[in-house]
C-alpha atoms as a PDB file:
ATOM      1  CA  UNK A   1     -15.096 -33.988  12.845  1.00  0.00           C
ATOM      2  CA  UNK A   2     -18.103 -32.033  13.888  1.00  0.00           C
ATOM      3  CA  UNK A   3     -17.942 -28.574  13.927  1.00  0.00           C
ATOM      4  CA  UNK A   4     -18.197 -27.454  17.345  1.00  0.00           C
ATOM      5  CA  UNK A   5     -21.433 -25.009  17.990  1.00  0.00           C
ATOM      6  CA  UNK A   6     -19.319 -22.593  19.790  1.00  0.00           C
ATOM      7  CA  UNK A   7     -15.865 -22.511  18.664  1.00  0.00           C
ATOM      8  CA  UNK A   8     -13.033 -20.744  21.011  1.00  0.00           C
ATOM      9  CA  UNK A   9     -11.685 -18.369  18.765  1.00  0.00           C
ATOM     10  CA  UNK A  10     -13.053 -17.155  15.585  1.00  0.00           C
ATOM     11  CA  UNK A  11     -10.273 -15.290  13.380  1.00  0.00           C
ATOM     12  CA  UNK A  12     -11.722 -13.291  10.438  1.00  0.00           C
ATOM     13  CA  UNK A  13      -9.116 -13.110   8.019  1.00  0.00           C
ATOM     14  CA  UNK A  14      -6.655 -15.350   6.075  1.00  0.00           C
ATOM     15  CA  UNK A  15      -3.566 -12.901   5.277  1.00  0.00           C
ATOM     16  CA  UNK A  16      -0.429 -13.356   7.252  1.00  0.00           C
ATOM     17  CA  UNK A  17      -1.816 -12.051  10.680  1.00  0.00           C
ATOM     18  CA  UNK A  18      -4.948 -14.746  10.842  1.00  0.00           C
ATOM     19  CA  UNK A  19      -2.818 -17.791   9.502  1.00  0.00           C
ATOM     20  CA  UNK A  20      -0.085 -17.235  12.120  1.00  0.00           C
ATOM     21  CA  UNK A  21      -2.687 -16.317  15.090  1.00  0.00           C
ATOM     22  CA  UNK A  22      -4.435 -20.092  13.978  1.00  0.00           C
ATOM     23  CA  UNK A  23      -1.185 -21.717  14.084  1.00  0.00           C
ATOM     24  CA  UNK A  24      -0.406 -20.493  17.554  1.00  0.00           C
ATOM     25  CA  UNK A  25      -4.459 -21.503  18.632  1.00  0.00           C
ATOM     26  CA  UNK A  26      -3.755 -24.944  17.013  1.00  0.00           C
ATOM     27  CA  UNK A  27      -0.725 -25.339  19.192  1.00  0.00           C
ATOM     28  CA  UNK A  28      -2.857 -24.548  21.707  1.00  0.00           C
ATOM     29  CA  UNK A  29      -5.224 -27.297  20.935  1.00  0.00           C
ATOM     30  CA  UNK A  30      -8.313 -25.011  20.842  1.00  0.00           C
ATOM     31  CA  UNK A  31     -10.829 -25.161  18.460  1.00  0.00           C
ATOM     32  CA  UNK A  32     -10.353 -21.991  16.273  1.00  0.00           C
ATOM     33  CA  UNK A  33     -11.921 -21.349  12.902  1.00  0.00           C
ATOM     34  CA  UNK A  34     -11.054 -19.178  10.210  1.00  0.00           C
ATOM     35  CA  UNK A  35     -13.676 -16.935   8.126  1.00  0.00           C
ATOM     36  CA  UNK A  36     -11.756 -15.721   4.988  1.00  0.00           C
ATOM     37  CA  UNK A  37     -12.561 -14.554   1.415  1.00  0.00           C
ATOM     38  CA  UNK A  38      -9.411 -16.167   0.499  1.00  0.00           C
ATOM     39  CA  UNK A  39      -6.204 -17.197   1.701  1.00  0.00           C
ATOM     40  CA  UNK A  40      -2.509 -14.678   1.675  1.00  0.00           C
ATOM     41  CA  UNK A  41      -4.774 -11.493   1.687  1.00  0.00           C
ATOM     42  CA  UNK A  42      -2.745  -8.096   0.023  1.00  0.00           C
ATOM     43  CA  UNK A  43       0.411 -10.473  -0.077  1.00  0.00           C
ATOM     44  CA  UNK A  44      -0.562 -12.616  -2.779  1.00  0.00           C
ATOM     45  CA  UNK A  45      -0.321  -9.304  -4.820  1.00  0.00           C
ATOM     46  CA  UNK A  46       3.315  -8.948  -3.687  1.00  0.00           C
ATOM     47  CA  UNK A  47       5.462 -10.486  -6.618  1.00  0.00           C
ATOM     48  CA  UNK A  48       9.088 -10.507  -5.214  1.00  0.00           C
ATOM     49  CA  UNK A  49       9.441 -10.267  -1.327  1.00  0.00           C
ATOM     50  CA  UNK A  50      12.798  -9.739   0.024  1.00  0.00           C
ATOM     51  CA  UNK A  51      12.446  -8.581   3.707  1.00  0.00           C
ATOM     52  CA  UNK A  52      10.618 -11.187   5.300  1.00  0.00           C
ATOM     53  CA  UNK A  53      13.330 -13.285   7.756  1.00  0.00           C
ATOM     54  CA  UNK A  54      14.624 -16.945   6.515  1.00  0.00           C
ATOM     55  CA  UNK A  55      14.046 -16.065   2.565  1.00  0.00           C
ATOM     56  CA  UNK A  56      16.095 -14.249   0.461  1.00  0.00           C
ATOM     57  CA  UNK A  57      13.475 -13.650  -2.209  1.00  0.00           C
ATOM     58  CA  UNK A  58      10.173 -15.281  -2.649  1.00  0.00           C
ATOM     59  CA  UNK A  59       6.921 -14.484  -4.368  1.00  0.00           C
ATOM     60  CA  UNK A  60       3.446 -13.520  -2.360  1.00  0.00           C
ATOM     61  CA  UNK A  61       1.736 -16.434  -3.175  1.00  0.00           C
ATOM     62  CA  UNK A  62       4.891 -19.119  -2.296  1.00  0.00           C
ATOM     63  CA  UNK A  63       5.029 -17.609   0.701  1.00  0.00           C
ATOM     64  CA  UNK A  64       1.148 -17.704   2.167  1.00  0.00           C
ATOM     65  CA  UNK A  65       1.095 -21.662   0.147  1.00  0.00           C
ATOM     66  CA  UNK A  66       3.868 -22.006   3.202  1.00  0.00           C
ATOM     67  CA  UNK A  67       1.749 -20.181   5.595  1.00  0.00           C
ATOM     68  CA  UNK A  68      -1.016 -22.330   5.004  1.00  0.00           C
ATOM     69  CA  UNK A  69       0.618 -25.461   4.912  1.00  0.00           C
ATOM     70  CA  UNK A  70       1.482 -24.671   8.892  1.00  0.00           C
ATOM     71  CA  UNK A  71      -1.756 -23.974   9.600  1.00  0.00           C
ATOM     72  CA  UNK A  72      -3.113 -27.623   8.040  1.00  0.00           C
ATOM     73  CA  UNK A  73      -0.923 -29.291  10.512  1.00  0.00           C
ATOM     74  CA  UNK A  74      -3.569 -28.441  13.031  1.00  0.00           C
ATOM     75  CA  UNK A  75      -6.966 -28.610  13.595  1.00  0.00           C
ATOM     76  CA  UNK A  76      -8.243 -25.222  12.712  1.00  0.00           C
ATOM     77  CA  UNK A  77     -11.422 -25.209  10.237  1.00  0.00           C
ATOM     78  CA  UNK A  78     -11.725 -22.623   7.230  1.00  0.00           C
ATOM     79  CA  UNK A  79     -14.862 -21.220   5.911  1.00  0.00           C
ATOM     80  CA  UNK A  80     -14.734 -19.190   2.478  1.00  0.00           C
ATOM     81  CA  UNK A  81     -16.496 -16.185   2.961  1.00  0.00           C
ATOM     82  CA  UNK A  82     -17.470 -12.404   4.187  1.00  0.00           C
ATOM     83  CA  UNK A  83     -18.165 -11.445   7.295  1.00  0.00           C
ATOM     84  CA  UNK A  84     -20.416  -8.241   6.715  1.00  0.00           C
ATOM     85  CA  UNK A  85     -20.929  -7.927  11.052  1.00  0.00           C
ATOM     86  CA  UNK A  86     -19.373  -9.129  14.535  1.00  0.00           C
ATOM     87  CA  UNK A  87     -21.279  -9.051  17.648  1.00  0.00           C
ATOM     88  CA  UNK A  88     -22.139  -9.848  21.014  1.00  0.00           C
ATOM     89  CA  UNK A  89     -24.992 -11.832  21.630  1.00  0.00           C
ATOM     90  CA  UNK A  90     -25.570 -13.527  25.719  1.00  0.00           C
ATOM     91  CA  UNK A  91     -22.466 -13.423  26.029  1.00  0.00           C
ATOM     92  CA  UNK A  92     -20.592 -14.692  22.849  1.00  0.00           C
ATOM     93  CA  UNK A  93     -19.360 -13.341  19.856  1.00  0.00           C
ATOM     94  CA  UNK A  94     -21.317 -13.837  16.514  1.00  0.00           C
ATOM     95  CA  UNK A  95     -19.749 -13.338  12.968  1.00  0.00           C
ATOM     96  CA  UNK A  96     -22.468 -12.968  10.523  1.00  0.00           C
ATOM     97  CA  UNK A  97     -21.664 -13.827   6.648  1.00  0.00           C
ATOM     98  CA  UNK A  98     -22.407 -12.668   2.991  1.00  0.00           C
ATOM     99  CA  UNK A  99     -24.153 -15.935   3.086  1.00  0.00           C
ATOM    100  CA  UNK A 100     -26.329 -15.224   6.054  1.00  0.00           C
ATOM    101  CA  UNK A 101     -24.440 -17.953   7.923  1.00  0.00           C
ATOM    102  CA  UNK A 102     -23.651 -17.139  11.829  1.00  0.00           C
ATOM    103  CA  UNK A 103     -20.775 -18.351  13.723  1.00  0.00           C
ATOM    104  CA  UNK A 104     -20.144 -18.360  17.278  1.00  0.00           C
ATOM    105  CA  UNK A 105     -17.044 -17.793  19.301  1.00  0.00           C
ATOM    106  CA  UNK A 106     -15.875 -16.984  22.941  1.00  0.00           C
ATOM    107  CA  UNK A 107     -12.750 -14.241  21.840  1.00  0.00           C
ATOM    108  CA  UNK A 108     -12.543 -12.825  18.457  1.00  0.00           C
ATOM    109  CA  UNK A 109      -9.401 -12.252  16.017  1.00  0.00           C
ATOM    110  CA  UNK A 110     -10.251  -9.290  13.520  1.00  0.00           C
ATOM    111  CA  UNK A 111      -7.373  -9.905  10.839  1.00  0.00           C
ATOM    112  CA  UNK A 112      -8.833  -8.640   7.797  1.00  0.00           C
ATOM    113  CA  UNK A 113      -6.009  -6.240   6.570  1.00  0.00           C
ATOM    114  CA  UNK A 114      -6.584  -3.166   4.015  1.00  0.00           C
ATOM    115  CA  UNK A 115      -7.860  -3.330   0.353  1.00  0.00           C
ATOM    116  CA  UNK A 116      -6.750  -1.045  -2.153  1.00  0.00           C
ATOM    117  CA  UNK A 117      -7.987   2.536  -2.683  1.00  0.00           C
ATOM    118  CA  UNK A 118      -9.878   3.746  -5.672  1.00  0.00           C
ATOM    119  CA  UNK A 119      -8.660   6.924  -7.893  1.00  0.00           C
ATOM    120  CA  UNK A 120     -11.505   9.760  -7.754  1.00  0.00           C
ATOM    121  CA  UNK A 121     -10.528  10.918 -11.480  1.00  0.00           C
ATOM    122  CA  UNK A 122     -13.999  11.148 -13.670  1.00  0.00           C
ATOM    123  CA  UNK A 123     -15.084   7.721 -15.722  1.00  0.00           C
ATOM    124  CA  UNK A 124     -12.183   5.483 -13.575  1.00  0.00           C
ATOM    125  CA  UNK A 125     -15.101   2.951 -12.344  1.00  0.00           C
ATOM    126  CA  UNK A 126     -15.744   2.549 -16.129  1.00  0.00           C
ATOM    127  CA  UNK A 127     -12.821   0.767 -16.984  1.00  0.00           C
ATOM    128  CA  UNK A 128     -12.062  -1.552 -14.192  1.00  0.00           C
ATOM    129  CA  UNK A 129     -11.244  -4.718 -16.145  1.00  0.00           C
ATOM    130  CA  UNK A 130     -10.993  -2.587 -19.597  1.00  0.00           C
ATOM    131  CA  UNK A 131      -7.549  -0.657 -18.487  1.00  0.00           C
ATOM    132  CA  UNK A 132      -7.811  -0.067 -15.392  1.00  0.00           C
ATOM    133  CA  UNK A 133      -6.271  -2.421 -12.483  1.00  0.00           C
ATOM    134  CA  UNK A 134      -5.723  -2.089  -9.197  1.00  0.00           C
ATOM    135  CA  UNK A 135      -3.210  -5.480  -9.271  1.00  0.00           C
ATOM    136  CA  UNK A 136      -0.166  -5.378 -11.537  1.00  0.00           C
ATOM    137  CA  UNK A 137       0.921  -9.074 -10.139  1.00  0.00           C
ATOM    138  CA  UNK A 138      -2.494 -10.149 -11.269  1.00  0.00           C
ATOM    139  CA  UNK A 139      -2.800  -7.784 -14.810  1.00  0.00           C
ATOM    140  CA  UNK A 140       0.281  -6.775 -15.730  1.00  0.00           C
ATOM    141  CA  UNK A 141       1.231  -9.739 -18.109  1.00  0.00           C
ATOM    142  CA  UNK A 142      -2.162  -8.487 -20.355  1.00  0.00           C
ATOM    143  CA  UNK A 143      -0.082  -4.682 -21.521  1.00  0.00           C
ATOM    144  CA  UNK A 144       3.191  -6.545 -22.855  1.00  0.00           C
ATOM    145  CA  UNK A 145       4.587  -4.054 -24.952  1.00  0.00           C
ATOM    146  CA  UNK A 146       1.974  -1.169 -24.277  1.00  0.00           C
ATOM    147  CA  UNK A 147       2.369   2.401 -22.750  1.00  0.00           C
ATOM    148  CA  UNK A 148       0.956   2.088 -18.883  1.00  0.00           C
ATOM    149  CA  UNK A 149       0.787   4.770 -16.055  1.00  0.00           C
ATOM    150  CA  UNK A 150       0.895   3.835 -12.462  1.00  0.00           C
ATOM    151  CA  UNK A 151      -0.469   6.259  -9.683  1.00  0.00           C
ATOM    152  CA  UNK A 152       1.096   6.849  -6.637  1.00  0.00           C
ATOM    153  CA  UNK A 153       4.442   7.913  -5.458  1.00  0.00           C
ATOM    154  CA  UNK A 154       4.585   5.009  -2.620  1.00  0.00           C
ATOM    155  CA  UNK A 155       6.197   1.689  -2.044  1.00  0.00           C
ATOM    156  CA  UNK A 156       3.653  -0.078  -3.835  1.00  0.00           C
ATOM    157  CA  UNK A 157       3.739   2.111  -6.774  1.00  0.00           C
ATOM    158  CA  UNK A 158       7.434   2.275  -7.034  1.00  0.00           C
ATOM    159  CA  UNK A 159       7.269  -1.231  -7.208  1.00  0.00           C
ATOM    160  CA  UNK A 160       4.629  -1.763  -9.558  1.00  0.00           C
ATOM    161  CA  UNK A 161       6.285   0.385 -12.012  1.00  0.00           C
ATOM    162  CA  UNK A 162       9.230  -1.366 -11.588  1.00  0.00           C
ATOM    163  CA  UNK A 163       7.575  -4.895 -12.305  1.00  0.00           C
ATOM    164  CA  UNK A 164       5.728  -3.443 -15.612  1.00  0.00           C
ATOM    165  CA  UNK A 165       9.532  -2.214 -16.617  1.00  0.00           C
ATOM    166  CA  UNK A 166      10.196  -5.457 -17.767  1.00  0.00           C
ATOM    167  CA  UNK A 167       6.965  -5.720 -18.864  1.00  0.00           C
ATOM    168  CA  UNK A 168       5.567  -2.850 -20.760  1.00  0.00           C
ATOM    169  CA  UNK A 169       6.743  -0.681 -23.746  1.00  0.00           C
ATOM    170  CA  UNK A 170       6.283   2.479 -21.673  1.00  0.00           C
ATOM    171  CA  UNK A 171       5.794   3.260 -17.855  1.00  0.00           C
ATOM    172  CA  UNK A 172       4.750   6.871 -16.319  1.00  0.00           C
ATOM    173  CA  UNK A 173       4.996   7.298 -12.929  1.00  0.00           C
ATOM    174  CA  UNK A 174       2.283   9.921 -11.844  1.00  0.00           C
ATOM    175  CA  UNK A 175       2.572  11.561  -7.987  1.00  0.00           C
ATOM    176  CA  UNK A 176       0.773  14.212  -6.607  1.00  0.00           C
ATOM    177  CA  UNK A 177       4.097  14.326  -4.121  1.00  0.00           C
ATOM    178  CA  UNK A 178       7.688  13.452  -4.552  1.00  0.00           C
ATOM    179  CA  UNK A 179       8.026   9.375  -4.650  1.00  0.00           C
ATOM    180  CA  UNK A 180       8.895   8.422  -1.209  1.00  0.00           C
ATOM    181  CA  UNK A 181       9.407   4.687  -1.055  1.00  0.00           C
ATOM    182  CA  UNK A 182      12.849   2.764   0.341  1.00  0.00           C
ATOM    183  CA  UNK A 183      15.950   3.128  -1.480  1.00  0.00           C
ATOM    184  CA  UNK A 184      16.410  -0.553  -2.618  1.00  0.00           C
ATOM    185  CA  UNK A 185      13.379   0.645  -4.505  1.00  0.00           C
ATOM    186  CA  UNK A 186      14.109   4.224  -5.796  1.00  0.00           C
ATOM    187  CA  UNK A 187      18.057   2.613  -6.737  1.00  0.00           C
ATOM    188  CA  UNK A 188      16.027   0.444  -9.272  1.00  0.00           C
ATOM    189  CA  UNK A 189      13.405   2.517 -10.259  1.00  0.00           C
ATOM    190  CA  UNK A 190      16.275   4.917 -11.418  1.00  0.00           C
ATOM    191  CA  UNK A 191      17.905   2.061 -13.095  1.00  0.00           C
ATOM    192  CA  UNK A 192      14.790   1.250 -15.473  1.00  0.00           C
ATOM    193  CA  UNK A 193      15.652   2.822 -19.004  1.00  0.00           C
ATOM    194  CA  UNK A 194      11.161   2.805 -19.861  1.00  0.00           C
ATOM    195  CA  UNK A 195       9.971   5.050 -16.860  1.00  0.00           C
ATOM    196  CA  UNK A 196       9.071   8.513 -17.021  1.00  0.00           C
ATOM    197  CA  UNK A 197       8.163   9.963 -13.623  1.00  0.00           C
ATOM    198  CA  UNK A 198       5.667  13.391 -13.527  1.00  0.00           C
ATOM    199  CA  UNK A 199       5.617  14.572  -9.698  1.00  0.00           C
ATOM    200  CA  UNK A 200       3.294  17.445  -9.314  1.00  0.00           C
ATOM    201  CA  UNK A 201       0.150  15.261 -11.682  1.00  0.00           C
ATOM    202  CA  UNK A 202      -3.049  14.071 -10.779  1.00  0.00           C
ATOM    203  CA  UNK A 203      -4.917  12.254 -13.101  1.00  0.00           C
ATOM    204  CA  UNK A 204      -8.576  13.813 -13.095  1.00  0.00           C
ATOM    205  CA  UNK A 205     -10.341  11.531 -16.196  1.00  0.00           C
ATOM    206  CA  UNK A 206      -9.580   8.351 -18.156  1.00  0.00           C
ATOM    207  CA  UNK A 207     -10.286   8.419 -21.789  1.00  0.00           C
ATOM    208  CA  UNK A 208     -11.214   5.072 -24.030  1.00  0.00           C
ATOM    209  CA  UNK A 209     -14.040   3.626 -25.594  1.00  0.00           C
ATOM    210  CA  UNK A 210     -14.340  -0.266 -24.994  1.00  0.00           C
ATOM    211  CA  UNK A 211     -10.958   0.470 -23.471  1.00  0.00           C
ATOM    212  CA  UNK A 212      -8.427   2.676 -21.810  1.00  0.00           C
ATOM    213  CA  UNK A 213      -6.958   5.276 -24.792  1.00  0.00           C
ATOM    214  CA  UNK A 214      -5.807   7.681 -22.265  1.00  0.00           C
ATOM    215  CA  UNK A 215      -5.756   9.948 -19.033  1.00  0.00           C
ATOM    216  CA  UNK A 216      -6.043  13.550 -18.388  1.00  0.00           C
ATOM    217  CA  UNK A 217      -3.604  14.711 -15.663  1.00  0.00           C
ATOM    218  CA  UNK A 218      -3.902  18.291 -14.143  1.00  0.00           C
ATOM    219  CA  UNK A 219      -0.477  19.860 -12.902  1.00  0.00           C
ATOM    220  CA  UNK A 220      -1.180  20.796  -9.431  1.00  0.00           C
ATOM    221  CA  UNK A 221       0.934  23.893  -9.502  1.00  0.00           C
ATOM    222  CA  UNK A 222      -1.735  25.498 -11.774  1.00  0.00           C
ATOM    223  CA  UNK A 223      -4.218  23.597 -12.492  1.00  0.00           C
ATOM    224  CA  UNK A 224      -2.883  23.017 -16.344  1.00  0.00           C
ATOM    225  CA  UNK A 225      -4.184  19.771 -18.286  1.00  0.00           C
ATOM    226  CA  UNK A 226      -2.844  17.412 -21.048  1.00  0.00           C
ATOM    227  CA  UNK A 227      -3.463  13.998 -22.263  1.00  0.00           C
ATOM    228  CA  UNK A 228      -1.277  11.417 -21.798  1.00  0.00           C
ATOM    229  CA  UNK A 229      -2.083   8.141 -24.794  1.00  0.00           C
ATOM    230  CA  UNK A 230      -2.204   4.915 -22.434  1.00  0.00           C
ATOM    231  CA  UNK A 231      -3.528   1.433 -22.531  1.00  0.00           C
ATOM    232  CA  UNK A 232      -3.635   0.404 -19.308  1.00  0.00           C
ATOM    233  CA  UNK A 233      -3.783   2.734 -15.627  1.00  0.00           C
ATOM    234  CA  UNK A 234      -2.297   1.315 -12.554  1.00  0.00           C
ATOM    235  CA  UNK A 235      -3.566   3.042  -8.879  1.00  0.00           C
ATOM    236  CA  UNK A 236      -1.787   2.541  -6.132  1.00  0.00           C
ATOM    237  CA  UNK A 237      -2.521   5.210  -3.736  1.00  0.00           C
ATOM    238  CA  UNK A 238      -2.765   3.295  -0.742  1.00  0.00           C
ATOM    239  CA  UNK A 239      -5.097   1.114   1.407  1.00  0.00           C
ATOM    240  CA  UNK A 240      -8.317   0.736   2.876  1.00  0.00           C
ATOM    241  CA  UNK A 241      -8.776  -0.792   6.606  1.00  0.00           C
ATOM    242  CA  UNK A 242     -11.066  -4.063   6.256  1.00  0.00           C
ATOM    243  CA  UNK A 243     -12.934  -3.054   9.482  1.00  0.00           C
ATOM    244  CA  UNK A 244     -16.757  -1.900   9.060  1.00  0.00           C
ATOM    245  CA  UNK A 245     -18.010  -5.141  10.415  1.00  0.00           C
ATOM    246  CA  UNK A 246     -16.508  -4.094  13.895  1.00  0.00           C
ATOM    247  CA  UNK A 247     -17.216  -0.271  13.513  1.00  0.00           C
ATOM    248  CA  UNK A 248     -19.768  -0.549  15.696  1.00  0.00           C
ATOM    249  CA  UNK A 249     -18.301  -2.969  18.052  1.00  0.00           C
ATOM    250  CA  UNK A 250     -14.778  -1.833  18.987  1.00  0.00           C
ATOM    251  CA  UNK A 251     -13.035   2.032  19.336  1.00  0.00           C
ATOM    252  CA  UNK A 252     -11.584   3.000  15.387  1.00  0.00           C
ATOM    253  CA  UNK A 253      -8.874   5.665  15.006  1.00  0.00           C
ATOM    254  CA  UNK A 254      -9.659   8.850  12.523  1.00  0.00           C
ATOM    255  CA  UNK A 255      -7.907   6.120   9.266  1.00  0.00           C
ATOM    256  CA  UNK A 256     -10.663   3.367  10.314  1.00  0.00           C
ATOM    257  CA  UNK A 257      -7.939   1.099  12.405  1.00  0.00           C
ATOM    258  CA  UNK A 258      -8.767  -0.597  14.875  1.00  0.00           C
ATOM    259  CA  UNK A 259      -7.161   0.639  18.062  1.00  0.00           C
ATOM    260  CA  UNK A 260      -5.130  -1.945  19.776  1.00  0.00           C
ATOM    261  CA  UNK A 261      -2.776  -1.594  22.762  1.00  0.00           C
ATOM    262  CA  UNK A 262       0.858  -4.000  22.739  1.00  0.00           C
ATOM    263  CA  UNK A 263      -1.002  -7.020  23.514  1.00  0.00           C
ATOM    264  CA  UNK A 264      -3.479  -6.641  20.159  1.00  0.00           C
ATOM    265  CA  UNK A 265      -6.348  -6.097  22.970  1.00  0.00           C
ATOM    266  CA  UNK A 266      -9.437  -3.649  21.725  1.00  0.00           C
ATOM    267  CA  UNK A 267     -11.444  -1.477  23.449  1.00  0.00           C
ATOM    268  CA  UNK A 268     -13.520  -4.846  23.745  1.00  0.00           C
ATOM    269  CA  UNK A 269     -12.580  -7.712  26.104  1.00  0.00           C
ATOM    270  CA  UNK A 270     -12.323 -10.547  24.317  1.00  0.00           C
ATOM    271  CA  UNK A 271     -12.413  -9.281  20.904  1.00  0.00           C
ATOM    272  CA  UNK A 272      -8.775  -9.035  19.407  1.00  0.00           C
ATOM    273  CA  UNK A 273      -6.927  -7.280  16.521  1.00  0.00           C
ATOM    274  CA  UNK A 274      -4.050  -8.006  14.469  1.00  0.00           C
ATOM    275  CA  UNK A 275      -2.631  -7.008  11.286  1.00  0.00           C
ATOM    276  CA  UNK A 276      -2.549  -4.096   9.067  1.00  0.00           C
ATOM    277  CA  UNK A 277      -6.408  -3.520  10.089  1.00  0.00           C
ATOM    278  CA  UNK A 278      -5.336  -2.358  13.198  1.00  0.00           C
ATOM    279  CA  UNK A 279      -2.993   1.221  14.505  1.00  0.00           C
ATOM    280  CA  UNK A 280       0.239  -0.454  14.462  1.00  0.00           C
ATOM    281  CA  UNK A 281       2.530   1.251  12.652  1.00  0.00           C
ATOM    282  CA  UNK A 282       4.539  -0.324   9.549  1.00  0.00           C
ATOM    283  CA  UNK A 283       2.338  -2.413   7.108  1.00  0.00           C
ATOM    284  CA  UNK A 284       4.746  -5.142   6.433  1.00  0.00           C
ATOM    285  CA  UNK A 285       3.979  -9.450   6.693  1.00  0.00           C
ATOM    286  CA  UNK A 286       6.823 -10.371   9.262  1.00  0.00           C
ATOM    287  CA  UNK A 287       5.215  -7.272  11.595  1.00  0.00           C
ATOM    288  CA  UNK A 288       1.320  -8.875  10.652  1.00  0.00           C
ATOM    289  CA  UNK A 289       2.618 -12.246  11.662  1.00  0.00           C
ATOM    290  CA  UNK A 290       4.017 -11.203  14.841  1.00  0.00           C
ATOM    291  CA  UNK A 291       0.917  -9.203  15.647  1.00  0.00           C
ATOM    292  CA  UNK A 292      -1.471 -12.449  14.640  1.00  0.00           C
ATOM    293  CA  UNK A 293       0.848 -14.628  16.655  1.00  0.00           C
ATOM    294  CA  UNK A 294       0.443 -12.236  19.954  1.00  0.00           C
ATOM    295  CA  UNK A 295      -3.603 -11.942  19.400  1.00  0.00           C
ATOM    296  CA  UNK A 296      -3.386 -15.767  19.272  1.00  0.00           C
ATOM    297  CA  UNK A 297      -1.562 -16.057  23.099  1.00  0.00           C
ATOM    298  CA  UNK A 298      -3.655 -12.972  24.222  1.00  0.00           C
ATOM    299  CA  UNK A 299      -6.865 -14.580  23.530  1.00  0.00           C
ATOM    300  CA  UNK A 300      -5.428 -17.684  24.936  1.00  0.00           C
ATOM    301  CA  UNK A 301      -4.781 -15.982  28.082  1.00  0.00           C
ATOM    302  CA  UNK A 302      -8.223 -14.274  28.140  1.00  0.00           C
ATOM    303  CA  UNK A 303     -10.216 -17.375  27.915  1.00  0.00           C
ATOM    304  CA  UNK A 304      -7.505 -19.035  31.015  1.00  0.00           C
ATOM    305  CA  UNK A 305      -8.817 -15.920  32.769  1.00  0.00           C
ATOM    306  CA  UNK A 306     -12.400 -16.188  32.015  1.00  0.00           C
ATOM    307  CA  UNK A 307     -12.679 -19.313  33.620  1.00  0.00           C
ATOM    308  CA  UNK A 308     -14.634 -20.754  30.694  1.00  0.00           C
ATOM    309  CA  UNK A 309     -14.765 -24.307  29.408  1.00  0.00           C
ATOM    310  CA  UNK A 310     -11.975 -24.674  26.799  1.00  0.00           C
ATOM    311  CA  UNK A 311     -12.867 -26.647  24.187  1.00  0.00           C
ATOM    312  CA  UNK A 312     -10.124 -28.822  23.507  1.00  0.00           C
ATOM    313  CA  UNK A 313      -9.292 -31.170  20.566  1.00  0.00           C
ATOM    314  CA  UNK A 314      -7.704 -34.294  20.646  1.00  0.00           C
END
């Protein structure tokens, strides 16, 4: 089919909030298009998911294959790429690519999620790849056996350290605060006979030559140092929102979200947000679908009230 030149909704995004917000725009039998770098977003780095409703347990990746399975039972188009800007332009909305392409839309989904923060600690940049990962799903199998250190004292890290229990020979949990992630968590994070956990550490410098040897943590307390022998450094200090090609379109909180109200409306009419990009509280998938599912019926409702042309597809 040909694409359309203006399409009714473009949703930027393919995590858990723009899949479900296409499958409710494909129900609706409007043309919608998705503009992703990839499809599952931050959950294909989730190994072992155990809150999200109807599964029990089930990896990242299984779960956004399902995701995107729903989605193919409509007409929605995907396009693999960035979107570096989103605009207005007489009266549409343009999403302009990495690849210089431009896209045109009447409402606008921004579902683009969070990416991971980097460390500040002196050479870190140097070892991405050599040591240094910011995805245990994706790098843990490489340190079988080795001494690792994973940064951060959240969720994620608690997980990720215990994931490279059963992996590594060694696993140092290093917090600038007390570890503060849910209990199911902390119960088996205790349980793991390989983990040491140093609360009170930053890690200011990682040591190696073609690779990680080991990191320099600073006590907080009083500024003490020592050296810690690693082979591979794990950050997880939180996320990044995905939204500087809106900054200068919609209203941003003091984090970078983008500032929604209950119906996933911005300070925009007719531009739409959904997912952890956004203010709403709890990063989780089932709370990203929901969200991508209402910016799907509250676009709907805002092209009804437009009055425009819907293009519809039969």
């Amino acid at each position: 089919m040909k694409r359309p030149e203006i399409h009714d909704v473009i949703i930027v995004g393919g995590g858990p909030a723009g899949l479900t917000a296409a499958t409710y725009l494909g129900r609706k039998a409007l043309s919608a298009l998705i503009i992703t770098q990839n499809i599952g977003g931050q959950a294909l780095l989730s190994i072992g998911i155990e809150n999200y409703m109807g599964y029990q347990f089930v990896a990242g990746q299984e779960l956004m294959n399902k995701f995107e399975e729903q989605v193919h039972q409509y007409n929605v188009e995907t396009v693999y790429d960035e979107v570096t800007n989103v605009y207005e332009e007489n009266g549409r909305f343009v999403a302009l690519t990495a690849n210089t392409e431009r896209f045109y839309g009447r409402a606008v989904i921004i579902a683009t999620g969070k990416r991971s923060r980097t460390l500040n600690a002196k050479r870190i940049e140097t070892y991405v790849g050599r040591g240094v990962s910011y995805c245990a799903t994706c790098d843990g199998p490489l340190f079988s056996g080795l001494d690792v250190a994973v940064i951060g004292g959240g969720n994620s890290a608690v997980t990720t350290g215990i994931e490279l229990n059963n992996i590594a020979k060694k696993v140092y949990m290093i917090s600038r605060s007390p570890l503060r992630a849910d209990e199911i968590y902390m119960e088996k994070l205790r349980d793991a006979s390989n983990v040491d956990v140093l609360i009170g550490y930053e890690v200011v410098e990682v040591v190696g030559n073609d690779t990680v040897h080991a990191a320099v943590i600073q006590k907080i307390s009083d500024k003490s140092r020592e050296t810690i022998a690693l082979d591979g450094i794990f950050v997880e200090i939180g996320l990044i929102p995905n939204s500087g090609m809106v900054k200068d379109l919609v209203a941003l909180n003091q984090d970078n979200e983008i500032i929604v109200g209950c119906d996933c409306s911005t300070s925009l009419p007719g531009v739409f947000g959904a997912g952890d990009v956004t203010n709403v509280p709890e990063k989780q998938i089932i709370v990203a679908a929901g969200e991508g599912a209402k910016a799907a019926i509250s676009a709907y409702k805002y092209l009804l009230r437009g009055g425009e042309q819907i293009a519809v597809i039969y």
